[in-house]
C-alpha atoms as a PDB file:
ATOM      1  CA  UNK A   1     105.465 104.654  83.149  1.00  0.00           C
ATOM      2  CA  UNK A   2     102.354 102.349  82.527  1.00  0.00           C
ATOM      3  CA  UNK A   3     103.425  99.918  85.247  1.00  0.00           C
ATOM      4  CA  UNK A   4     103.414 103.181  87.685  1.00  0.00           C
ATOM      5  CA  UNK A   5     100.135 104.082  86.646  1.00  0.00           C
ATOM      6  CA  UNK A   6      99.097 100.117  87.433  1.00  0.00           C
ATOM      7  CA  UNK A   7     100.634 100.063  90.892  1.00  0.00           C
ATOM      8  CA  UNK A   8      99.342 103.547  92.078  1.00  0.00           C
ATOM      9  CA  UNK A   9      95.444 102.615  90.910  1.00  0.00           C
ATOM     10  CA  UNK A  10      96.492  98.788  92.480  1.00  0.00           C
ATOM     11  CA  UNK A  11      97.280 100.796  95.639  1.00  0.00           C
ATOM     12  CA  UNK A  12      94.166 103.279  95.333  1.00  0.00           C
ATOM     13  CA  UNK A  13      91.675 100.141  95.041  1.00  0.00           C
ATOM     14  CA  UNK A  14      93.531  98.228  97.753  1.00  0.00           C
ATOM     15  CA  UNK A  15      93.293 101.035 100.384  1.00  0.00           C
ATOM     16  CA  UNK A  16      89.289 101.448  99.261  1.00  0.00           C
ATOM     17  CA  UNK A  17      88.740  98.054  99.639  1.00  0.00           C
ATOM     18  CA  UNK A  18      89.976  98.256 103.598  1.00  0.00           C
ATOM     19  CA  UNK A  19      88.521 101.307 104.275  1.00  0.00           C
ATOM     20  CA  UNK A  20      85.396  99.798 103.017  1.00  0.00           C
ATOM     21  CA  UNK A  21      85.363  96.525 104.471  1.00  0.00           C
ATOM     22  CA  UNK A  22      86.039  98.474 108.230  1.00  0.00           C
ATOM     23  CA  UNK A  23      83.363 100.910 107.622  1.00  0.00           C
ATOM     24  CA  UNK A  24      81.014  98.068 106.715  1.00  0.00           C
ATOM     25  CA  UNK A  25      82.320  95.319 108.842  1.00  0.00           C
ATOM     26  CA  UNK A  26      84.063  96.737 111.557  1.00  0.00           C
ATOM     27  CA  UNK A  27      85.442  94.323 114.164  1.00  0.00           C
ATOM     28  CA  UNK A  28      84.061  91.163 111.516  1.00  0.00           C
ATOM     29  CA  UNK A  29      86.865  92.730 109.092  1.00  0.00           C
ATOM     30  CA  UNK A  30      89.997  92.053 111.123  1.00  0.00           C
ATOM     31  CA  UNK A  31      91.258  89.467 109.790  1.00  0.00           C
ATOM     32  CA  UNK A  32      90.381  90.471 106.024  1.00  0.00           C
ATOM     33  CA  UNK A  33      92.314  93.875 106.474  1.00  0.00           C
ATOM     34  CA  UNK A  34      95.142  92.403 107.772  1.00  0.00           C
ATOM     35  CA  UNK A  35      95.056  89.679 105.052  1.00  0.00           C
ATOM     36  CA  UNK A  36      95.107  92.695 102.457  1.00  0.00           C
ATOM     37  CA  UNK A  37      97.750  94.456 104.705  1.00  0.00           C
ATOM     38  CA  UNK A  38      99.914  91.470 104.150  1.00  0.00           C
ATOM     39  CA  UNK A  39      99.229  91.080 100.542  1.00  0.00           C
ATOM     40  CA  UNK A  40     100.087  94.231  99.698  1.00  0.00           C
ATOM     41  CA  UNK A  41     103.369  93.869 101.639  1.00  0.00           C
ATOM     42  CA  UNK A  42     103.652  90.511  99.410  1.00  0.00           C
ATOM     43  CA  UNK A  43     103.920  92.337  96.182  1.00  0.00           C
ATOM     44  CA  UNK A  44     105.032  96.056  97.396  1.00  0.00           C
ATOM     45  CA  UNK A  45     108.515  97.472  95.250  1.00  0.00           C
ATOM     46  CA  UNK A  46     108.903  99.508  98.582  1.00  0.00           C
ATOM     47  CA  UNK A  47     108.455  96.525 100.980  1.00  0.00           C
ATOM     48  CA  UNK A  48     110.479  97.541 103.889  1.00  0.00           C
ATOM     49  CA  UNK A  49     109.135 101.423 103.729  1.00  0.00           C
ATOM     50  CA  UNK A  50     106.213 100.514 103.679  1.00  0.00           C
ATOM     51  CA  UNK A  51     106.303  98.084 106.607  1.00  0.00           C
ATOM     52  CA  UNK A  52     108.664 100.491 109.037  1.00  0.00           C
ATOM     53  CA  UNK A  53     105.919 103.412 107.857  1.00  0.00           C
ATOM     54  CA  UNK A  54     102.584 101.083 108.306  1.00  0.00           C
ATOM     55  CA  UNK A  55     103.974 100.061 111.570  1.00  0.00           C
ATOM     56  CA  UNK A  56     104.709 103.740 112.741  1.00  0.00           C
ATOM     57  CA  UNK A  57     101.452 104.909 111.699  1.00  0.00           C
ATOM     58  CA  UNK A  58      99.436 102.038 113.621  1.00  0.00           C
ATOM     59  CA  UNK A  59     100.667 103.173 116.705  1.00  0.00           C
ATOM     60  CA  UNK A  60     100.817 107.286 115.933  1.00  0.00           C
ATOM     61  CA  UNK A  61      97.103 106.311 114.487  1.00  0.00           C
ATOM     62  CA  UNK A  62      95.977 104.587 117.570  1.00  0.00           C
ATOM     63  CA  UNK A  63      97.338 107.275 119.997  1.00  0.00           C
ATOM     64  CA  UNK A  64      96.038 110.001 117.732  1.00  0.00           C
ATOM     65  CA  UNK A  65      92.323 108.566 117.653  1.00  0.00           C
ATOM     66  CA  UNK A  66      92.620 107.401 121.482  1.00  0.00           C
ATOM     67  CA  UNK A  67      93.422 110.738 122.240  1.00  0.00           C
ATOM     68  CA  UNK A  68      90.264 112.017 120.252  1.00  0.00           C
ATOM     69  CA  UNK A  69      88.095 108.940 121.918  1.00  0.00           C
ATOM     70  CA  UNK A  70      89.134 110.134 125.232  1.00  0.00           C
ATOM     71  CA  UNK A  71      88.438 113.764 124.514  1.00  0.00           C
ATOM     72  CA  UNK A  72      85.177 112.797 123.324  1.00  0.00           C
ATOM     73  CA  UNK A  73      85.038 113.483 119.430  1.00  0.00           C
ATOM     74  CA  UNK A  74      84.577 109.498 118.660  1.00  0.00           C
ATOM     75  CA  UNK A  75      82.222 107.424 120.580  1.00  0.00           C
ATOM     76  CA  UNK A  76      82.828 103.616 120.818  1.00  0.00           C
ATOM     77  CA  UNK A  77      80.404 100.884 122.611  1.00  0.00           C
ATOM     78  CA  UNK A  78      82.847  98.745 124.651  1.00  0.00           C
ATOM     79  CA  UNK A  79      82.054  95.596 121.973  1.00  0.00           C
ATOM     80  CA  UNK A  80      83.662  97.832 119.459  1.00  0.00           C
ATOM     81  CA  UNK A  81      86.384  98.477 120.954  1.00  0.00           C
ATOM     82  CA  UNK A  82      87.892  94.987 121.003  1.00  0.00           C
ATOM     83  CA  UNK A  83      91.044  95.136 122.970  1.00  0.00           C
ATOM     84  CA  UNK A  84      90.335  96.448 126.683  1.00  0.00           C
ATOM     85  CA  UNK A  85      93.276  98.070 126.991  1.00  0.00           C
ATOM     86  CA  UNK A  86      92.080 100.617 124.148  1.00  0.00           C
ATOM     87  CA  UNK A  87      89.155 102.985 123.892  1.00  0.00           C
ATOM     88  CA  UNK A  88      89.434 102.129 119.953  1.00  0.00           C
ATOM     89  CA  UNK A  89      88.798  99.115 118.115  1.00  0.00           C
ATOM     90  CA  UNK A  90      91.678  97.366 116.284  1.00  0.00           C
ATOM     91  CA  UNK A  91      90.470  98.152 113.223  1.00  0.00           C
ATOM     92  CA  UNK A  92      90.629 101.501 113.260  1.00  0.00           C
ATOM     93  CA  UNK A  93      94.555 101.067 113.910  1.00  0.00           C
ATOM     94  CA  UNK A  94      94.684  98.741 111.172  1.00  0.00           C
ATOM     95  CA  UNK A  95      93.439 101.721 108.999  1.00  0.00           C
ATOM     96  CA  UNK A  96      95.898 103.984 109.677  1.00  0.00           C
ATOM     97  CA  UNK A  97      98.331 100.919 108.805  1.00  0.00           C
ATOM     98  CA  UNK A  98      96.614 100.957 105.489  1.00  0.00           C
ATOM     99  CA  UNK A  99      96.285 104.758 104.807  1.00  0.00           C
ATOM    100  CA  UNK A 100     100.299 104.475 105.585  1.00  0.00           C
ATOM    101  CA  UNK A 101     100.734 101.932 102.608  1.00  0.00           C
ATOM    102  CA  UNK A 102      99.410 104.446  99.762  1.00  0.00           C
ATOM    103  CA  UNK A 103     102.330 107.039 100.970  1.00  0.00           C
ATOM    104  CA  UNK A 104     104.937 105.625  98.571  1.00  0.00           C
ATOM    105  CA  UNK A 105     102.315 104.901  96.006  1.00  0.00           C
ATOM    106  CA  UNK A 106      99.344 106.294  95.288  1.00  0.00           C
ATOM    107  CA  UNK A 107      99.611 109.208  97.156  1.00  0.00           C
ATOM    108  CA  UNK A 108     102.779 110.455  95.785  1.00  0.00           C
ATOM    109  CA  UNK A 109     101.424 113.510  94.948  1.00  0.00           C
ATOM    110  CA  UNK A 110     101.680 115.289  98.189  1.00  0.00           C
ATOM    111  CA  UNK A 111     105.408 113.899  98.467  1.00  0.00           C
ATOM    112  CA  UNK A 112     107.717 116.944  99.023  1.00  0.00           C
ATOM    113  CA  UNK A 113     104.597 119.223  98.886  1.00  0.00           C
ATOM    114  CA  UNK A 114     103.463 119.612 102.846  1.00  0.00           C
ATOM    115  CA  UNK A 115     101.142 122.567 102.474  1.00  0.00           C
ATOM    116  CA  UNK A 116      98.936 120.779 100.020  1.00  0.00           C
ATOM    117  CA  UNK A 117      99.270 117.293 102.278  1.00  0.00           C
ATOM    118  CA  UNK A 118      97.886 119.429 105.456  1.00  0.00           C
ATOM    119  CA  UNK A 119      95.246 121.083 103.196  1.00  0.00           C
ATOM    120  CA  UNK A 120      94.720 117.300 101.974  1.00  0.00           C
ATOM    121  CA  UNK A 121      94.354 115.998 105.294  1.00  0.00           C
ATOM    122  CA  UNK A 122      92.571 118.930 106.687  1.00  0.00           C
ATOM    123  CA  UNK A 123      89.627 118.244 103.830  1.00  0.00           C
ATOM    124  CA  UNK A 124      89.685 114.610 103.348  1.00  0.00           C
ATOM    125  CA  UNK A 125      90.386 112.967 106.695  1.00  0.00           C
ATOM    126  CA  UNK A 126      86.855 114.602 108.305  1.00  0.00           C
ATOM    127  CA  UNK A 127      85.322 113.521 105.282  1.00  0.00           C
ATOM    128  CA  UNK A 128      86.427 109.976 106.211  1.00  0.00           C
ATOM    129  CA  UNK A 129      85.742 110.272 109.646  1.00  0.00           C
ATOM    130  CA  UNK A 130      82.335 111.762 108.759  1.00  0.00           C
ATOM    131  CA  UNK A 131      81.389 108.891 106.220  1.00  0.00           C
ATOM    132  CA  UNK A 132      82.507 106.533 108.490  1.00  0.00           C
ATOM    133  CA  UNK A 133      79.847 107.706 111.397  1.00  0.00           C
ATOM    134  CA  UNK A 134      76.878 108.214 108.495  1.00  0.00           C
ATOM    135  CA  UNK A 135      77.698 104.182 108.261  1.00  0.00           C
ATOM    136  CA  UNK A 136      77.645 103.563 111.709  1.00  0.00           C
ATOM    137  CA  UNK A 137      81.630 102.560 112.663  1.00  0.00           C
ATOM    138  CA  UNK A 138      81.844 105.628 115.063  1.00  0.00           C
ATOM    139  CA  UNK A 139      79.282 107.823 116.766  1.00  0.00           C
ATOM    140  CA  UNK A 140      80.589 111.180 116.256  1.00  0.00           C
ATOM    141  CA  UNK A 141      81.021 113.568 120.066  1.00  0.00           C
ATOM    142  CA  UNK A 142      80.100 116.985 118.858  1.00  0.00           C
ATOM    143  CA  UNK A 143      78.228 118.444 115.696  1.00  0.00           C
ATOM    144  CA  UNK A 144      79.815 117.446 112.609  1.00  0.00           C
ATOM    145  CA  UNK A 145      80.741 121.103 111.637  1.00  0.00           C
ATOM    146  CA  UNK A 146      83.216 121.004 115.300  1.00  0.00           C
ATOM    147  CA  UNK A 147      84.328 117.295 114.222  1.00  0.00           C
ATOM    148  CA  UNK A 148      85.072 118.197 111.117  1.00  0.00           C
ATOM    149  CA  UNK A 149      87.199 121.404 112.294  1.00  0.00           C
ATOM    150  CA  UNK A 150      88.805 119.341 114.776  1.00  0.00           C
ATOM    151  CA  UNK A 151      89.486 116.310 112.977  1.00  0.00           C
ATOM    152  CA  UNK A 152      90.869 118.474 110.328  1.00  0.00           C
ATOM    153  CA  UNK A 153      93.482 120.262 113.016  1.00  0.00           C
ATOM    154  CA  UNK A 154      94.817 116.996 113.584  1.00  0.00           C
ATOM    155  CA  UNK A 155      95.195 115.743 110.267  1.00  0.00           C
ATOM    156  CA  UNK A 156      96.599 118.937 108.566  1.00  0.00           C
ATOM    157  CA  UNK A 157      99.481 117.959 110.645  1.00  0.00           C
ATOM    158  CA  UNK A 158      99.257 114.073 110.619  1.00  0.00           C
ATOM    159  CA  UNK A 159      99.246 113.588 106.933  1.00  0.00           C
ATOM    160  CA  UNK A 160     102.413 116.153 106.392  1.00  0.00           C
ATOM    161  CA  UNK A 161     103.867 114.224 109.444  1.00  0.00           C
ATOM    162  CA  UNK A 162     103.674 110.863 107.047  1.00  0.00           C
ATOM    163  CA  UNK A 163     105.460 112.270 104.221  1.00  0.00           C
ATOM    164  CA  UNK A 164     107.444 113.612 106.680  1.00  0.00           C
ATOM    165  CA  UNK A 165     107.959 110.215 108.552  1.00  0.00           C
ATOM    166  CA  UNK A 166     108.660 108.229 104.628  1.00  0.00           C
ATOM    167  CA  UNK A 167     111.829 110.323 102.987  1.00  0.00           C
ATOM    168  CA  UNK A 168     113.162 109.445 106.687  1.00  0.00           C
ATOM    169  CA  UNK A 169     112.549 106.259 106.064  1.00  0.00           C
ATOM    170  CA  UNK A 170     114.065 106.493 102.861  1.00  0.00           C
ATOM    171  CA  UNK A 171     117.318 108.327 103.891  1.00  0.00           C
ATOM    172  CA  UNK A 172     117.896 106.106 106.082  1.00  0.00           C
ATOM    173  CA  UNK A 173     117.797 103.051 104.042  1.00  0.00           C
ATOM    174  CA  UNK A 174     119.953 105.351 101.255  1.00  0.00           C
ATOM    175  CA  UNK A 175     122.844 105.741 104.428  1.00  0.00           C
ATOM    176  CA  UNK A 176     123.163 102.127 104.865  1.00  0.00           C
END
């Protein structure tokens, strides 16, 4: 039980520690955040989860916030968005990698519970979003009361749809 309790406040600190060094750092972070991305792989009990789920939820991440760059609720200059063929920078993908690494850990608490992970992601995630443009990382396309409304659409169904997205991963590995 204590070793739990270690791993899911490990996992807690770990995930602030990325969101904080994009938010701060943006582009400058890259290489950090994937360092930490990799470390936490290093040491993870649920290694190969958390890889297939961190590398699902990179590229449902970076569709998801292209699709709300290109309808205009995140603003990016061109130098932050590194890689031409995106409207988003890289580390922004590399967060939702991240966020996906806490799923088996320290956000077990909205495992098997999907009405309080889309009330969870409907709160939280525009909070996120929201700090994130009060430090600069994003310039935000409409008022913040519409962002946050909008941003919490998409993630009342995006953080149900990783819980979702891990016991497959786990039933699958459970089959074999």
């Amino acid at each position: 039980m204590k070793n739990d309790v270690v791993v899911k406040v490990a996992n807690f600190v770990w995930f602030q520690t990325i969101w904080w060094l994009v938010i701060l750092f943006q582009n400058q972070a890259v290489l950090a955040v994937v360092g930490l991305l990799i470390l936490w792989l290093w040491f993870s009990t649920e290694r190969q989860n958390d890889l297939k789920l961190m590398a699902s939820m990179f590229v449902i991440g970076t569709l998801i916030d292209t699709a709300l760059t290109v309808s205009g609720v995140f603003i990016f200059t061109e130098a932050q968005a590194n890689i031409s063929l995106l409207p988003i920078p890289i580390w922004l993908s590399l967060l939702w990698a991240g966020f996906a690494g806490t799923v088996y850990h320290s956000l077990t608490v909205f495992k098997g519970r999907p009405l309080l992970a889309a009330l969870g992601g409907a709160i939280f995630a525009p909070l996120s979003y929201i700090a994130g443009a009060n430090f600069d990382a994003v310039e935000l396309g409409f008022s913040v009361p519409i962002t946050f409304v909008i941003i919490g659409i998409v993630w009342s169904i995006a953080f149900p749809f990783c819980f979702y997205l891990s016991t497959v991963f786990v039933s699958s590995d459970t089959q074999k």
